[in-house]
PDB file of N, CA and C in Angstrom:
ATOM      1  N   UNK A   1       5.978  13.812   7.111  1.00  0.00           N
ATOM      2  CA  UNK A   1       4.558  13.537   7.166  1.00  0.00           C
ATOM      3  C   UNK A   1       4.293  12.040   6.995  1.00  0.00           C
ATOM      4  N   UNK A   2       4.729  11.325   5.714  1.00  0.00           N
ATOM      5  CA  UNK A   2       4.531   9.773   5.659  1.00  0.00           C
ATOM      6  C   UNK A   2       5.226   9.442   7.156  1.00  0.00           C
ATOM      7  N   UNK A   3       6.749   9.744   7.559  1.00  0.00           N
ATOM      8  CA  UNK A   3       6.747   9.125   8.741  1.00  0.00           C
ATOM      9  C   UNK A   3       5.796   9.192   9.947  1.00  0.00           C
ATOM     10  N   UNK A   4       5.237   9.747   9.927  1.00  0.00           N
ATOM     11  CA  UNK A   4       4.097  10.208  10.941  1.00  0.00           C
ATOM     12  C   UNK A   4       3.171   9.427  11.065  1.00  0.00           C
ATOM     13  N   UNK A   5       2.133   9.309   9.322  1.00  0.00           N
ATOM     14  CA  UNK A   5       1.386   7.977   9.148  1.00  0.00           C
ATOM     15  C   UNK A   5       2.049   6.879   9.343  1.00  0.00           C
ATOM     16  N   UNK A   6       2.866   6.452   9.249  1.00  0.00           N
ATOM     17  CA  UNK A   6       3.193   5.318   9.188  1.00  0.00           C
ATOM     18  C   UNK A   6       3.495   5.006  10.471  1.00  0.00           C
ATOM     19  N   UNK A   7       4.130   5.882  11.408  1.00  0.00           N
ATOM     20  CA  UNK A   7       4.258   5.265  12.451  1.00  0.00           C
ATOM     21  C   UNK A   7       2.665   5.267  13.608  1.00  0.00           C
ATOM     22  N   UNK A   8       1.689   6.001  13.171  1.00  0.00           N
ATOM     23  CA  UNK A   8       0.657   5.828  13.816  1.00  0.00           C
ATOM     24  C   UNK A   8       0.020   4.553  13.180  1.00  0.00           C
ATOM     25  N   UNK A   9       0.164   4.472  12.330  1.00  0.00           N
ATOM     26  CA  UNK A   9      -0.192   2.862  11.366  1.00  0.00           C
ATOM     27  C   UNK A   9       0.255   1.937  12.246  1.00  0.00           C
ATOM     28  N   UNK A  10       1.643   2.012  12.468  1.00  0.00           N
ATOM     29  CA  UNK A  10       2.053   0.620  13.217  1.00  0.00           C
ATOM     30  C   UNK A  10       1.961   0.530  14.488  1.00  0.00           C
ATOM     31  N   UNK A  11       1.319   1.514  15.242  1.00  0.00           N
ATOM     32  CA  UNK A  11       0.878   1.953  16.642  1.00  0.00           C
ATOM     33  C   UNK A  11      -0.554   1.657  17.004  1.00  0.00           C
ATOM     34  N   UNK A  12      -1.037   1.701  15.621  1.00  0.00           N
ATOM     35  CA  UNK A  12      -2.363   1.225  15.722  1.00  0.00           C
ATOM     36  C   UNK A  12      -2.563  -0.538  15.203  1.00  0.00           C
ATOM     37  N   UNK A  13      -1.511  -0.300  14.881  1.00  0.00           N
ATOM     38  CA  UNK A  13      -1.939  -2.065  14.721  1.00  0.00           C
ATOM     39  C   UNK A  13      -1.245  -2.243  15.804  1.00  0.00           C
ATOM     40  N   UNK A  14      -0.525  -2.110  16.469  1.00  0.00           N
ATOM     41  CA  UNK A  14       0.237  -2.994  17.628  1.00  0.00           C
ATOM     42  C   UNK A  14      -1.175  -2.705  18.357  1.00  0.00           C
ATOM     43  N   UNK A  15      -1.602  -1.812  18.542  1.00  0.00           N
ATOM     44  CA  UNK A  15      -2.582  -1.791  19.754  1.00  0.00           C
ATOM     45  C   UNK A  15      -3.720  -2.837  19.265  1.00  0.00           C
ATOM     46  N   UNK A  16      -3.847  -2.858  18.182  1.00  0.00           N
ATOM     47  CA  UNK A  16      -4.969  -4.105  17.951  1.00  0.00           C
ATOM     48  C   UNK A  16      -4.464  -5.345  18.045  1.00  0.00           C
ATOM     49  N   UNK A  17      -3.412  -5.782  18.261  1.00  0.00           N
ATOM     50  CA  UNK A  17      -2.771  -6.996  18.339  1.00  0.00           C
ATOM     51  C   UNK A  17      -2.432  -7.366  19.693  1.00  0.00           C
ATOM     52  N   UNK A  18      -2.692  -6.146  20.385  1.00  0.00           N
ATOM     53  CA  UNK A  18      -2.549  -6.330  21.917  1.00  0.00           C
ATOM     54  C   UNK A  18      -4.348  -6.732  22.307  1.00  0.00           C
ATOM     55  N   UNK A  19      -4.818  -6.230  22.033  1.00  0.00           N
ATOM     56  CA  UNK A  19      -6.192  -6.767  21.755  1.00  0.00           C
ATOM     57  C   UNK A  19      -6.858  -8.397  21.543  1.00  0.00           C
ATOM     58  N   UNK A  20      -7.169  -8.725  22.672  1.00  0.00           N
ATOM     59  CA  UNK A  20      -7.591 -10.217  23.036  1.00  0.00           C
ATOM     60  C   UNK A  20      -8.532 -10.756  22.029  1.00  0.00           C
ATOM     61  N   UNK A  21      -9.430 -10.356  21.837  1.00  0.00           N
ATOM     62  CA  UNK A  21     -10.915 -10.506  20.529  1.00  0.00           C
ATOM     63  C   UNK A  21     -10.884 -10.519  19.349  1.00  0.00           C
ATOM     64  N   UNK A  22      -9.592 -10.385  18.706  1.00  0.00           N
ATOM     65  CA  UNK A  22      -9.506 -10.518  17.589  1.00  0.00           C
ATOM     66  C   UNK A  22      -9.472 -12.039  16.939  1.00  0.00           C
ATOM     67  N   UNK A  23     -10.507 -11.909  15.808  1.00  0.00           N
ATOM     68  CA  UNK A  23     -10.813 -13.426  14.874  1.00  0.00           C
ATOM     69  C   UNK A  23      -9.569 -13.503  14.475  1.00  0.00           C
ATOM     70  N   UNK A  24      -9.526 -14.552  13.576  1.00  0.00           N
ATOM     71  CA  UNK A  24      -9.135 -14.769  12.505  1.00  0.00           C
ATOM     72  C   UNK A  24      -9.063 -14.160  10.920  1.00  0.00           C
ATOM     73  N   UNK A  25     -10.202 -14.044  11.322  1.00  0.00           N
ATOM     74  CA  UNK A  25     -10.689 -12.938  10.104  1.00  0.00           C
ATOM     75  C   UNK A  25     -10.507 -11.620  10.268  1.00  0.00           C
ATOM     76  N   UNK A  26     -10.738 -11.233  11.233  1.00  0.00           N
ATOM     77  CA  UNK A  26     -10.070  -9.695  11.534  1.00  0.00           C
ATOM     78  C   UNK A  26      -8.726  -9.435  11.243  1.00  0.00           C
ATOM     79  N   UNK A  27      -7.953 -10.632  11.470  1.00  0.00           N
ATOM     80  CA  UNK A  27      -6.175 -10.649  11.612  1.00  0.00           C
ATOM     81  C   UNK A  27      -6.305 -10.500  10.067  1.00  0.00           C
ATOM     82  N   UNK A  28      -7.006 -11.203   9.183  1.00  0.00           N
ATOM     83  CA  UNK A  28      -6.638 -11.192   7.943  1.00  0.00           C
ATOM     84  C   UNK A  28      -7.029  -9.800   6.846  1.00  0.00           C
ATOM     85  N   UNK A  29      -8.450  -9.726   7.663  1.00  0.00           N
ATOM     86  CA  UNK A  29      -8.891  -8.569   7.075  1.00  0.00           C
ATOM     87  C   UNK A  29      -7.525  -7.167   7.439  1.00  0.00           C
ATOM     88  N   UNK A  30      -7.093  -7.031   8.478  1.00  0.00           N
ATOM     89  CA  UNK A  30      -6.338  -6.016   8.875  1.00  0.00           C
ATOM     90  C   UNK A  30      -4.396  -6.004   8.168  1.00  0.00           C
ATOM     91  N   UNK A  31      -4.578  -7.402   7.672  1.00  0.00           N
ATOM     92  CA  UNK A  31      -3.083  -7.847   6.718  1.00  0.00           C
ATOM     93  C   UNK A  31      -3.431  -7.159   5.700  1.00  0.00           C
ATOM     94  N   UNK A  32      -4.891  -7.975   4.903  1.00  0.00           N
ATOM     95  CA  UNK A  32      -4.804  -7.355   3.690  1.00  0.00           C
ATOM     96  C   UNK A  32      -4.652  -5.869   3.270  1.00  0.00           C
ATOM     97  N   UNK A  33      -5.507  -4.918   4.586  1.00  0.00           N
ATOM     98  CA  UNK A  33      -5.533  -3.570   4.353  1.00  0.00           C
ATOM     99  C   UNK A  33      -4.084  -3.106   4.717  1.00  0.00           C
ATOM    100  N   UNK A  34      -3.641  -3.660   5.440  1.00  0.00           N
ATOM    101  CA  UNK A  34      -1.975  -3.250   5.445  1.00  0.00           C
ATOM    102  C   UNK A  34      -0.873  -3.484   4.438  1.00  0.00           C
ATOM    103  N   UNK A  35      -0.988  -4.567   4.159  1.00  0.00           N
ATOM    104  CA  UNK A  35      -0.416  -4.600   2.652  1.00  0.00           C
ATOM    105  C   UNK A  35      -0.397  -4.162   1.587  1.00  0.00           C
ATOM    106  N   UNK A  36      -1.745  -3.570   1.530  1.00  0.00           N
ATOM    107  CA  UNK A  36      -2.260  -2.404   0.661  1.00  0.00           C
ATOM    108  C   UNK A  36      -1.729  -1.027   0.872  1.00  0.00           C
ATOM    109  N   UNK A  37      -1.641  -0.707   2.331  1.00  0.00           N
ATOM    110  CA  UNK A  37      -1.164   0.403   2.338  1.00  0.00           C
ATOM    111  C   UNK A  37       0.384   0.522   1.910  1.00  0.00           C
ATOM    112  N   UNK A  38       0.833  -0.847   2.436  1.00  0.00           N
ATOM    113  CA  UNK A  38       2.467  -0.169   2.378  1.00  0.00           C
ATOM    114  C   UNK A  38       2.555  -0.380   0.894  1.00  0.00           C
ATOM    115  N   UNK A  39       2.234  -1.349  -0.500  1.00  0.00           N
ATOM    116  CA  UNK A  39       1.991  -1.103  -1.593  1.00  0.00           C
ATOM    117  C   UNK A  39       2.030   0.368  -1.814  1.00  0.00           C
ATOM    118  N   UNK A  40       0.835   0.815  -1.315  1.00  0.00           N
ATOM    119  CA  UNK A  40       0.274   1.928  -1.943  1.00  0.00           C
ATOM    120  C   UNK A  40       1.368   3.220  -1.508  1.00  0.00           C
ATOM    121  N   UNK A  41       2.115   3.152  -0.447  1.00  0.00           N
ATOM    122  CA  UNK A  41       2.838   4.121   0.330  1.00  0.00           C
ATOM    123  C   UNK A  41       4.366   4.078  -0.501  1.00  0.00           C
ATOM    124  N   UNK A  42       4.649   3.025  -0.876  1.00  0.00           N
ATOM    125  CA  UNK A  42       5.587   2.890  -1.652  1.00  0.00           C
ATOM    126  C   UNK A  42       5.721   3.234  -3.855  1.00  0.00           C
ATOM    127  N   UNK A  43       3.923   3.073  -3.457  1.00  0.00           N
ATOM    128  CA  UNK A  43       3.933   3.731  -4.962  1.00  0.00           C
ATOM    129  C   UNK A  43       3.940   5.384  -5.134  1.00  0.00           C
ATOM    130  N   UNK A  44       3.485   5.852  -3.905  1.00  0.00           N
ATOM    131  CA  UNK A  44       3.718   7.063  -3.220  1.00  0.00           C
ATOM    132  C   UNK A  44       5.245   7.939  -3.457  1.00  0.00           C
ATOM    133  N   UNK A  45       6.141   7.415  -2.609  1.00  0.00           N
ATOM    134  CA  UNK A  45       7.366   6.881  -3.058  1.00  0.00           C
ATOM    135  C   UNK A  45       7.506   7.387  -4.313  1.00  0.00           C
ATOM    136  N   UNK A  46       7.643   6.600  -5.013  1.00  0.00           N
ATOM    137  CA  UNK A  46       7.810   6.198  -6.433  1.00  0.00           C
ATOM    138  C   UNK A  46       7.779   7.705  -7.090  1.00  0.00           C
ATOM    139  N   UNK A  47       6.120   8.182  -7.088  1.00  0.00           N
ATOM    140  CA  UNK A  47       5.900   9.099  -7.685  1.00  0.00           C
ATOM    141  C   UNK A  47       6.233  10.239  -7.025  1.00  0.00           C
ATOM    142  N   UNK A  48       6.587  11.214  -6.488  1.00  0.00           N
ATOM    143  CA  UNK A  48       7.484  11.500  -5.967  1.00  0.00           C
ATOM    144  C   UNK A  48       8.795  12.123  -6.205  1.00  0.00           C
ATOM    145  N   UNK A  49       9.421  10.748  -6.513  1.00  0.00           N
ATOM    146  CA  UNK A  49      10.650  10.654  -7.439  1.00  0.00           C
ATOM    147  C   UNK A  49      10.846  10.929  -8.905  1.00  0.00           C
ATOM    148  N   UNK A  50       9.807  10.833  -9.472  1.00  0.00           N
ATOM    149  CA  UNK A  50       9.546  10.771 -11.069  1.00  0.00           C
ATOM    150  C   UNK A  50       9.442  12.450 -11.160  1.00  0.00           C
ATOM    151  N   UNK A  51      10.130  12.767 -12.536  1.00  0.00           N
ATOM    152  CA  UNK A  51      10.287  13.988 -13.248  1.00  0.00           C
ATOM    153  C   UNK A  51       9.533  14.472 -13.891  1.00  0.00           C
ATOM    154  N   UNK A  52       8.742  13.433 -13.992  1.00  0.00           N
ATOM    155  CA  UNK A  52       7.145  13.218 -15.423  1.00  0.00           C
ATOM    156  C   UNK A  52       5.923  13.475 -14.869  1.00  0.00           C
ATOM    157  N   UNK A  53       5.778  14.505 -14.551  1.00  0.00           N
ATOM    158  CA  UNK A  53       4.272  15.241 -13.712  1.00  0.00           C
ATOM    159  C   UNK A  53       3.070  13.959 -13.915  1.00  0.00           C
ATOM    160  N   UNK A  54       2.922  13.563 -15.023  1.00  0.00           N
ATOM    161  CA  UNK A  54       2.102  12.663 -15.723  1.00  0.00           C
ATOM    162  C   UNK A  54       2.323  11.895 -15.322  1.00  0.00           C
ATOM    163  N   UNK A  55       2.758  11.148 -15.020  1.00  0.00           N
ATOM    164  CA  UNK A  55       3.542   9.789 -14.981  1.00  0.00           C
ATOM    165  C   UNK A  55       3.494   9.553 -13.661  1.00  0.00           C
ATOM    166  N   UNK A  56       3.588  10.864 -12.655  1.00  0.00           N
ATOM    167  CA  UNK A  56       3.625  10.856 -11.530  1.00  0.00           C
ATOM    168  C   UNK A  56       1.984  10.801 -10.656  1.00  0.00           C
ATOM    169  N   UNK A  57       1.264  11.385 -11.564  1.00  0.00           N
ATOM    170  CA  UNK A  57       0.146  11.748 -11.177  1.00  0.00           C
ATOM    171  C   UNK A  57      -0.769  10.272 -11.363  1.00  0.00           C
ATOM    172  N   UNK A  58      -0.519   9.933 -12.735  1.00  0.00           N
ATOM    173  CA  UNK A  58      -0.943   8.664 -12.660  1.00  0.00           C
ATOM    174  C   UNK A  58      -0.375   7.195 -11.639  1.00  0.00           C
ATOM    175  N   UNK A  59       0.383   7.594 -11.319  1.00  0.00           N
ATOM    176  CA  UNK A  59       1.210   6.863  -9.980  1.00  0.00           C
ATOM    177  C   UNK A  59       0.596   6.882  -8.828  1.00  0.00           C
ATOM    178  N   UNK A  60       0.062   7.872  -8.877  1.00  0.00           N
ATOM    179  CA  UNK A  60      -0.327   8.689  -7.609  1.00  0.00           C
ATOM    180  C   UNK A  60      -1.826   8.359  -7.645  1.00  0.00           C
ATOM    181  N   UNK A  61      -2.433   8.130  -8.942  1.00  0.00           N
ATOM    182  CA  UNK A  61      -3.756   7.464  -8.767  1.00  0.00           C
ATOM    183  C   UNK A  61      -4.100   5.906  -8.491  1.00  0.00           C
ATOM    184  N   UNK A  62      -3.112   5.516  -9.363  1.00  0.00           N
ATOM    185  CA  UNK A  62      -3.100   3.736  -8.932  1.00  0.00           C
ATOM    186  C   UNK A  62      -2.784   3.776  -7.585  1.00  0.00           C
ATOM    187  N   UNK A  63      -1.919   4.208  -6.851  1.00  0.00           N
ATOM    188  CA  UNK A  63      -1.622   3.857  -5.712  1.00  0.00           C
ATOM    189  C   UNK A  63      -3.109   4.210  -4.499  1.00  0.00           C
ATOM    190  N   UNK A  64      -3.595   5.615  -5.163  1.00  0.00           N
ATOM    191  CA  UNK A  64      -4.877   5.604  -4.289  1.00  0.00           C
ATOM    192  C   UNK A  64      -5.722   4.319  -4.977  1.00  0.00           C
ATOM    193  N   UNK A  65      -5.984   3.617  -5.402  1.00  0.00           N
ATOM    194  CA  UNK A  65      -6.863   2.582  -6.095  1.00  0.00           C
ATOM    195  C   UNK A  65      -6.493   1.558  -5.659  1.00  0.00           C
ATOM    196  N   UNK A  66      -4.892   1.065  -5.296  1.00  0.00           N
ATOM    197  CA  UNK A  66      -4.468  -0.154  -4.494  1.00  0.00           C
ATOM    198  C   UNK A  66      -4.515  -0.189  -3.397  1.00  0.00           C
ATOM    199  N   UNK A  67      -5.338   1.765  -2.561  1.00  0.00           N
ATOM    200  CA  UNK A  67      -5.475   1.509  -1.192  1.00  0.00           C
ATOM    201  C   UNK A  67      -6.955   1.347  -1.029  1.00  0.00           C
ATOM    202  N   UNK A  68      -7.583   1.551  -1.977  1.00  0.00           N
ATOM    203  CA  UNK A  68      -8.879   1.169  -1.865  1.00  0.00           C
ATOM    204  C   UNK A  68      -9.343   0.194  -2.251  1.00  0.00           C
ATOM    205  N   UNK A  69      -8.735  -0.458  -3.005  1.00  0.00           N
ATOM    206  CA  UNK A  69      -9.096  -2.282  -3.169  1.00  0.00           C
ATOM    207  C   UNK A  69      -8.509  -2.801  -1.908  1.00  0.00           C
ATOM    208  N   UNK A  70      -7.395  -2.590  -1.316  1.00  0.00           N
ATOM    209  CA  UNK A  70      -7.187  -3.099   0.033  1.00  0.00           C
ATOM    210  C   UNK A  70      -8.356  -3.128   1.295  1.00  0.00           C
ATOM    211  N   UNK A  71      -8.751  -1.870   1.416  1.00  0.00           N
ATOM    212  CA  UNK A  71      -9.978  -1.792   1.816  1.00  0.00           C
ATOM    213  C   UNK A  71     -11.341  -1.864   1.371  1.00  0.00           C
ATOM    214  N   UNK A  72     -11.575  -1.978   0.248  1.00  0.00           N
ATOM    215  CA  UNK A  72     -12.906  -3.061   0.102  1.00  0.00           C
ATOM    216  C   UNK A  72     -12.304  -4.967   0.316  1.00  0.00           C
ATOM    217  N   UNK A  73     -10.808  -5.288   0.009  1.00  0.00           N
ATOM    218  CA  UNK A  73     -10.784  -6.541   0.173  1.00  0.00           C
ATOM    219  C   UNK A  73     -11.066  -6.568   1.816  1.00  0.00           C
ATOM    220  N   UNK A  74     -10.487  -6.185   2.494  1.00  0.00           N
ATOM    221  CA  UNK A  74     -10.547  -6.333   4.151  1.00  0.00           C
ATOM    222  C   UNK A  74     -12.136  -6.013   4.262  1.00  0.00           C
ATOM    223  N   UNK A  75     -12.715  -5.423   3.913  1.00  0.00           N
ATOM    224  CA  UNK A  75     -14.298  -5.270   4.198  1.00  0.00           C
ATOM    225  C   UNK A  75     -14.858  -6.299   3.639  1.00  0.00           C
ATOM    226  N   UNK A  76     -14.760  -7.063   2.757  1.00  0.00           N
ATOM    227  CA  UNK A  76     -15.504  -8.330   2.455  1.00  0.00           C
ATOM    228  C   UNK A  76     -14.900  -9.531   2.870  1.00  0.00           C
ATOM    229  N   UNK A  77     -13.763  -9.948   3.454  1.00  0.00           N
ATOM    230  CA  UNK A  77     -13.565 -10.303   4.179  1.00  0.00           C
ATOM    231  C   UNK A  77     -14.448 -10.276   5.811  1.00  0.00           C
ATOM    232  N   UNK A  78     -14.447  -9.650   6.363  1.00  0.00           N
ATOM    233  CA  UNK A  78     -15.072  -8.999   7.444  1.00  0.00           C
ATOM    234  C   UNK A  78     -16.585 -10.002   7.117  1.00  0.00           C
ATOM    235  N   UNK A  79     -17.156  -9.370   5.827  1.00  0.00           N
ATOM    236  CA  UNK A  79     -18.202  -9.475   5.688  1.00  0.00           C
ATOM    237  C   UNK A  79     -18.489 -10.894   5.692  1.00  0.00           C
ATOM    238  N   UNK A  80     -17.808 -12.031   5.253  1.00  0.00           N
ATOM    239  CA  UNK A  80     -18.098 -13.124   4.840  1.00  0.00           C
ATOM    240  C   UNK A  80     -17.618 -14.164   6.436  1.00  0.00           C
ATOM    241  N   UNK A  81     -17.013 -13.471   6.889  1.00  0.00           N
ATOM    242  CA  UNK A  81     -16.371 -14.120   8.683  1.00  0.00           C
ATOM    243  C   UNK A  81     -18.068 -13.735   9.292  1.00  0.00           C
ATOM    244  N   UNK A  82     -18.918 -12.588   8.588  1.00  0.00           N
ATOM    245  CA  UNK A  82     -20.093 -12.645   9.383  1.00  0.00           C
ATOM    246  C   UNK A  82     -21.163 -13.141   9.307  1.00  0.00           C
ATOM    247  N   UNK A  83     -21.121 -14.219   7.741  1.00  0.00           N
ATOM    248  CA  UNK A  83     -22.195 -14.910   7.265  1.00  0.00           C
ATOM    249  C   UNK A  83     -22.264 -16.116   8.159  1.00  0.00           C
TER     250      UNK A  83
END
């Protein structure tokens, strides 16, 4: 299943990179949210592996929280390329 996301992840960014119109700011906004994900996909990972239900679960929440600061950072980004 992660291989699945992930490879539509990088299918979808190639297709946006094939994409003529892209700012500067878009390129950056679309790093940061990617960096976030693979962070977050790797804390994924992580928990997973762990024996400690707890430990895991809380793993499993930071990592949703480092994919959503990724995406509010890429959205204010966005936002400030539009001021």
């Amino acid at each position: 299943m992660r291989m699945m996301v992930r490879g539509a992840m990088i299918a979808s960014l190639m297709a946006l990179g094939a994409c003529g119109g892209e700012t500067p700011a878009d390129n950056a906004a679309d790093n940061a949210e990617a960096v976030s994900e693979n962070v977050a996909d790797n804390m994924e990972e992580a928990a997973d592996n762990m024996t400690n239900e707890a430990a895991a679960d809380a793993t499993e929440n930071a990592a949703d929280a480092v994919r959503a600061e990724g995406e509010n950072k890429a959205d204010a980004i966005e936002a400030n390329a539009a001021e």
